[in-house]
Protein backbone atom coordinates (compact mmCIF):
# COMPACT_ATOMS: atom_id res chain seq x y z
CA UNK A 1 -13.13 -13.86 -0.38
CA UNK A 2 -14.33 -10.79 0.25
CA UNK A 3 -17.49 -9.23 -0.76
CA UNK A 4 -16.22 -7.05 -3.77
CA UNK A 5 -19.29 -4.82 -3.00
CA UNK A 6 -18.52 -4.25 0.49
CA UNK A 7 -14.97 -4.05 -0.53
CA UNK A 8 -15.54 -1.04 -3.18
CA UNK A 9 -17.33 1.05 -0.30
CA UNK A 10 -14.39 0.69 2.22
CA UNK A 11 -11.98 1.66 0.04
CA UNK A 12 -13.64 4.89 -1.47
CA UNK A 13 -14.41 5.74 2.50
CA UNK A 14 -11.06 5.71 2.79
CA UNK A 15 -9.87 7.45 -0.13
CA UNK A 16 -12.99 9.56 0.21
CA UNK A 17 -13.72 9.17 -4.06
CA UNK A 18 -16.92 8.79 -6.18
CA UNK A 19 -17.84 5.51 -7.28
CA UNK A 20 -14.58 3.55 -9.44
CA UNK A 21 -16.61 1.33 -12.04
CA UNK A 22 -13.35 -0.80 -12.50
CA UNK A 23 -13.14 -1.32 -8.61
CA UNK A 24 -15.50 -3.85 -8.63
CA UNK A 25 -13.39 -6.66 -10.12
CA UNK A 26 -10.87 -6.62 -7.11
CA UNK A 27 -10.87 -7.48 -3.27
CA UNK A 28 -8.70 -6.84 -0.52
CA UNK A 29 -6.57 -9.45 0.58
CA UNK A 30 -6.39 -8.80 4.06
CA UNK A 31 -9.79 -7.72 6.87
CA UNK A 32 -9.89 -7.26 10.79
CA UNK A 33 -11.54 -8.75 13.43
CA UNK A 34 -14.77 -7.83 13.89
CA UNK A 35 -14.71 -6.08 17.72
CA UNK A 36 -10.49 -6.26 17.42
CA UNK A 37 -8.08 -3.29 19.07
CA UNK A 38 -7.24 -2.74 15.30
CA UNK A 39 -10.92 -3.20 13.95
CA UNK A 40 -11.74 -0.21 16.09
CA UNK A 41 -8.57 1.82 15.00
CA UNK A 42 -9.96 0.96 11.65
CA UNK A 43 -12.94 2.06 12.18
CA UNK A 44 -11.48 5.46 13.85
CA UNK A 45 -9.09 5.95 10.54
CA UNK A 46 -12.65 5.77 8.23
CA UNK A 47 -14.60 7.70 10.66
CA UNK A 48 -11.62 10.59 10.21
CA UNK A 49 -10.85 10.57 6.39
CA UNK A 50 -14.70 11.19 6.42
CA UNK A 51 -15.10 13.75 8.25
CA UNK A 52 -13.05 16.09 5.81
CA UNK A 53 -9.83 16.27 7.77
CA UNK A 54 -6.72 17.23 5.95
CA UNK A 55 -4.35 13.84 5.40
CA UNK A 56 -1.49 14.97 6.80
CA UNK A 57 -3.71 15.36 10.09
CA UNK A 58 -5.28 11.80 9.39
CA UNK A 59 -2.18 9.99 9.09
CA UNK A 60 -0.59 11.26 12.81
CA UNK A 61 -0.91 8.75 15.58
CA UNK A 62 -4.60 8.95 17.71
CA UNK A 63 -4.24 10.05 21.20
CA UNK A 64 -3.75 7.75 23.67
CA UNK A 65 -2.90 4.66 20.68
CA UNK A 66 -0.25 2.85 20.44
CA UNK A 67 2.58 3.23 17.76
CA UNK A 68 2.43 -0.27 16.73
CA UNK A 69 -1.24 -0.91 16.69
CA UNK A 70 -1.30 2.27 14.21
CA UNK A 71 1.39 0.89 12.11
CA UNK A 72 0.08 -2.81 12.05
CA UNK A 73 -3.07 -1.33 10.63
CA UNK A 74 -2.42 1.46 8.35
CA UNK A 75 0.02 -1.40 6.65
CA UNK A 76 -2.75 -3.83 6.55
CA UNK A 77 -5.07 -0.90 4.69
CA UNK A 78 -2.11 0.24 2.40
CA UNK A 79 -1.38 -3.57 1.35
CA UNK A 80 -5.11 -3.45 0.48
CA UNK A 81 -5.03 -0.40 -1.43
CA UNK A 82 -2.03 -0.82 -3.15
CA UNK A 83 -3.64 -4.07 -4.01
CA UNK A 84 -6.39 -2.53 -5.49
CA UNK A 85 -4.47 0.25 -7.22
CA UNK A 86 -2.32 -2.36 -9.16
CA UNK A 87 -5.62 -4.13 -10.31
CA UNK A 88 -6.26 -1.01 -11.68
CA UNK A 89 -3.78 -2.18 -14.61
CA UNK A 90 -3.19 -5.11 -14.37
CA UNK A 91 -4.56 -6.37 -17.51
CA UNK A 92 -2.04 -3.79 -19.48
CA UNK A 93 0.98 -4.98 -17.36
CA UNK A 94 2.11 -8.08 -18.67
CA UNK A 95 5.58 -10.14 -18.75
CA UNK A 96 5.71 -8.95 -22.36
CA UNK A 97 4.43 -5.08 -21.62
CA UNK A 98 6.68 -4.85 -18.67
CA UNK A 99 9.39 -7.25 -18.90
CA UNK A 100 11.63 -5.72 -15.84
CA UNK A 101 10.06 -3.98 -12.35
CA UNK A 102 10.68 -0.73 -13.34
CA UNK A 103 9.69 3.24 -13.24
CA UNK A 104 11.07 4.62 -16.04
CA UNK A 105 14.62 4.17 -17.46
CA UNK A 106 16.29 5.14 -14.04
CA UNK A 107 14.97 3.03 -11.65
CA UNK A 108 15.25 -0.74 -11.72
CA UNK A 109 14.46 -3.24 -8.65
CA UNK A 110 15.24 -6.87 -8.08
CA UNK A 111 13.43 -9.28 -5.90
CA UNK A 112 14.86 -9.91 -2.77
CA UNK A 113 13.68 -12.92 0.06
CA UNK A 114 15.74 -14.64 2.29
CA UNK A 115 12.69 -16.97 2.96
CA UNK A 116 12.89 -18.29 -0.74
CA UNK A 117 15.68 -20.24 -1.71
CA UNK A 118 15.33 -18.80 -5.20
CA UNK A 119 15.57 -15.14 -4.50
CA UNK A 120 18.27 -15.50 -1.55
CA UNK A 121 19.92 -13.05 -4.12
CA UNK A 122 18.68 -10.01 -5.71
CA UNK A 123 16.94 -10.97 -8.84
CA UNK A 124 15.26 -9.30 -11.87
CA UNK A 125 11.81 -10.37 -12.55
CA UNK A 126 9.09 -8.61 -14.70
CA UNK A 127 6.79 -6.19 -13.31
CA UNK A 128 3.62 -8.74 -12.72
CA UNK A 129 6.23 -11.09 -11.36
CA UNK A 130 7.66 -8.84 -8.73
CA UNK A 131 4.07 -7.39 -7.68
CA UNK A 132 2.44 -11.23 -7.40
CA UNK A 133 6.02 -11.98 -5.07
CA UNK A 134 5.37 -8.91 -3.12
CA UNK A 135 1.54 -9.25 -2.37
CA UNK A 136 2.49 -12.76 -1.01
CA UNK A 137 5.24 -11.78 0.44
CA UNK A 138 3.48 -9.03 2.56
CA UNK A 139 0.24 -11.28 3.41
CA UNK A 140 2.24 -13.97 4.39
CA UNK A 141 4.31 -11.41 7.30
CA UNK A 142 0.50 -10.11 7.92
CA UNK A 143 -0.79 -13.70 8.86
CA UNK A 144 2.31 -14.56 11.01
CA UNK A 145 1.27 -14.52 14.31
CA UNK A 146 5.16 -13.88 15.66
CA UNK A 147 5.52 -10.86 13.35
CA UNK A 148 2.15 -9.58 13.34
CA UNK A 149 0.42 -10.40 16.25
CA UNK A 150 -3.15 -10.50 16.62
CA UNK A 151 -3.81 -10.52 20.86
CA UNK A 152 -2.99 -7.08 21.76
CA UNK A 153 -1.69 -9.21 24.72
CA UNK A 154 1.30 -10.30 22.82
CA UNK A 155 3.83 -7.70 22.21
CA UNK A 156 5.21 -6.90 18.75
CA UNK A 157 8.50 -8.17 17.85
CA UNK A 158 11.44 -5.94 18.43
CA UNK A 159 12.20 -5.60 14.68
CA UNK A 160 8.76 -4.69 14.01
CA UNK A 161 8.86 -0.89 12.66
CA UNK A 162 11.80 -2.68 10.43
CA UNK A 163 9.31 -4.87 9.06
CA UNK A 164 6.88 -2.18 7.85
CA UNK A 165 9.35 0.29 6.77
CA UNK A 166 10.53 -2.42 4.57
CA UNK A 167 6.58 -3.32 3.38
CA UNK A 168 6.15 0.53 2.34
CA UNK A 169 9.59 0.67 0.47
CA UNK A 170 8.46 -2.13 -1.80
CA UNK A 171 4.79 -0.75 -1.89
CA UNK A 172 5.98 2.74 -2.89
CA UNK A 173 7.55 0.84 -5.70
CA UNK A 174 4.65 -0.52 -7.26
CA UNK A 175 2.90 3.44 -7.60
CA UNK A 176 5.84 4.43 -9.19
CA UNK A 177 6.04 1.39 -11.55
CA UNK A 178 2.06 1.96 -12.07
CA UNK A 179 2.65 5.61 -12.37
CA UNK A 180 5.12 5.67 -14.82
CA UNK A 181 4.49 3.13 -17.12
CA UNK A 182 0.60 2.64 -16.63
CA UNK A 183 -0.25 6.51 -16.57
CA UNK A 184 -1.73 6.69 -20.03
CA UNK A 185 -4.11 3.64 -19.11
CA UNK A 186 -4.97 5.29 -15.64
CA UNK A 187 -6.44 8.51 -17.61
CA UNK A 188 -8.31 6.55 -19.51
CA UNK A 189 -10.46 4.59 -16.76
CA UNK A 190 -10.86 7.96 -15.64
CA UNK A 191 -8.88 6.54 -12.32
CA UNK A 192 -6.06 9.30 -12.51
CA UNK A 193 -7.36 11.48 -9.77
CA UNK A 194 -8.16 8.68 -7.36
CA UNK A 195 -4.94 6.75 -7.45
CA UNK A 196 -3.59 10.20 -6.73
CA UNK A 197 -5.44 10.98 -3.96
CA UNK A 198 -4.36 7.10 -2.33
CA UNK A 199 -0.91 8.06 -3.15
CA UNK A 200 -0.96 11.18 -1.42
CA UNK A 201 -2.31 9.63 1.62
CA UNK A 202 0.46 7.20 1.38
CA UNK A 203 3.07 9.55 0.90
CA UNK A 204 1.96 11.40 4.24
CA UNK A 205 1.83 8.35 6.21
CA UNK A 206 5.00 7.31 5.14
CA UNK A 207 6.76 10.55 5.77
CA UNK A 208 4.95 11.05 8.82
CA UNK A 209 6.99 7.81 10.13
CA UNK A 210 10.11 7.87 8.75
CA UNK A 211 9.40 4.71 6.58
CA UNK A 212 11.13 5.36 3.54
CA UNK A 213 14.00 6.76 2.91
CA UNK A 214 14.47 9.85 0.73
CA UNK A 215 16.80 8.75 -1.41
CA UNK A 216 14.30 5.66 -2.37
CA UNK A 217 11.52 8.19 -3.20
CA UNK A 218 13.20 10.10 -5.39
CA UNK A 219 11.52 8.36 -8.84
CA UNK A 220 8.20 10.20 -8.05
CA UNK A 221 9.76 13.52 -5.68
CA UNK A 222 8.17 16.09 -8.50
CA UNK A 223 5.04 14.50 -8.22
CA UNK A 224 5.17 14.25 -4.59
CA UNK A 225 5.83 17.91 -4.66
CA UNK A 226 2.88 18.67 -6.62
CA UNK A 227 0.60 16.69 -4.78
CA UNK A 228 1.35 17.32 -1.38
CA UNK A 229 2.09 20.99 -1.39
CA UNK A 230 2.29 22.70 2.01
């Protein structure tokens, strides 16, 4: 388990916030290698988000790195965050609060694994539900060594990019369950502005790759709009 200490101070580096006092109740699932290819890139992301750059400009590929090292991380850090933005309300999303994954009245999503005999199909399952499925969904692709390969001598499978784009549809999912029916209780652990500022930073990454569809983030496009203005 991680330090939750050490945890709170990576993640506000990398949303570049003031200090969360509900942060410290939460870890990340997921570290790298100390001296690792993707430690460094890591380490280079930080090192960019603070220096002040714009995160549009923070989110484009480093010079001279490789697309899938870049991917494999940011997805590793965006697991984590998400992570962290869900245990943000967690307590107020409950199988009784939030009976159906949801964001709003227009948008409903099932659970889908071909891995689990029990949701070969698409299924509905509450909110908490899908989000506990997804987080061990994602860590468990993270930890496979044929999908996500740790030896930068290994090369990533050929369906990789398929892999993330579908880890950021799902993630996208849970901000716009959290934002739409968890706003009230964001505003009042004064976490509003920071959960925007990680969305926004994973809207540009996201859009910056291709990795969701348009048509799938249509439940928060006004926001979007607002946020990321050009």
């Amino acid at each position: 388990m991680v330090n939750p200490i050490l945890l709170a101070h990576v993640y506000l580096s990398l949303c570049n916030t003031v200090h969360l006092p509900w942060l410290a109740d939460f870890s990340a699932k997921k570290n790298f290698k100390e001296g690792s290819l993707r430690h460094e890139l890591h380490k280079k992301a930080v090192a960019t988000l603070n220096s002040g750059i714009d995160l549009r400009q923070a989110v484009k590929l480093p010079e001279g790195e490789d697309m899938n090292e870049w991917l494999a991380v940011s997805a590793v850090e965006f697991f984590n965050r998400v992570n962290l933005v869900y245990g943000a309300v967690c307590d107020f999303c409950t199988e009784e609060s939030c009976p159906m994954m949801r964001a709003g009245p227009a948008y409903e999503y099932q659970w889908k694994d071909d891995t689990s005999a029990e949701y070969k199909r698409p299924t509905y399952v509450s909110a908490p539900k899908y989000i506990s499925l997804l987080m061990d969904w994602i860590e468990q692709i993270i930890s496979d060594e044929s999908k996500f390969p740790s030896n930068p001598e290994v090369p990533f499978p050929k369906d990789f990019q398929k892999i993330i784009q579908q880890m950021f549809r799902r993630l996208f999912r849970v901000f716009a369950h959290v934002y739409y029916e968890h706003f009230n209780q964001l505003s009042e652990i004064g976490a509003e502005a920071h959960i925007n500022t990680c969305y926004k930073h994973f809207y540009y990454f996201a859009t910056e790759f291709n990795l969701i569809p348009t048509k799938e983030l249509e439940p928060l496009k006004d926001l979007s709009a607002a946020l990321c203005k050009k």
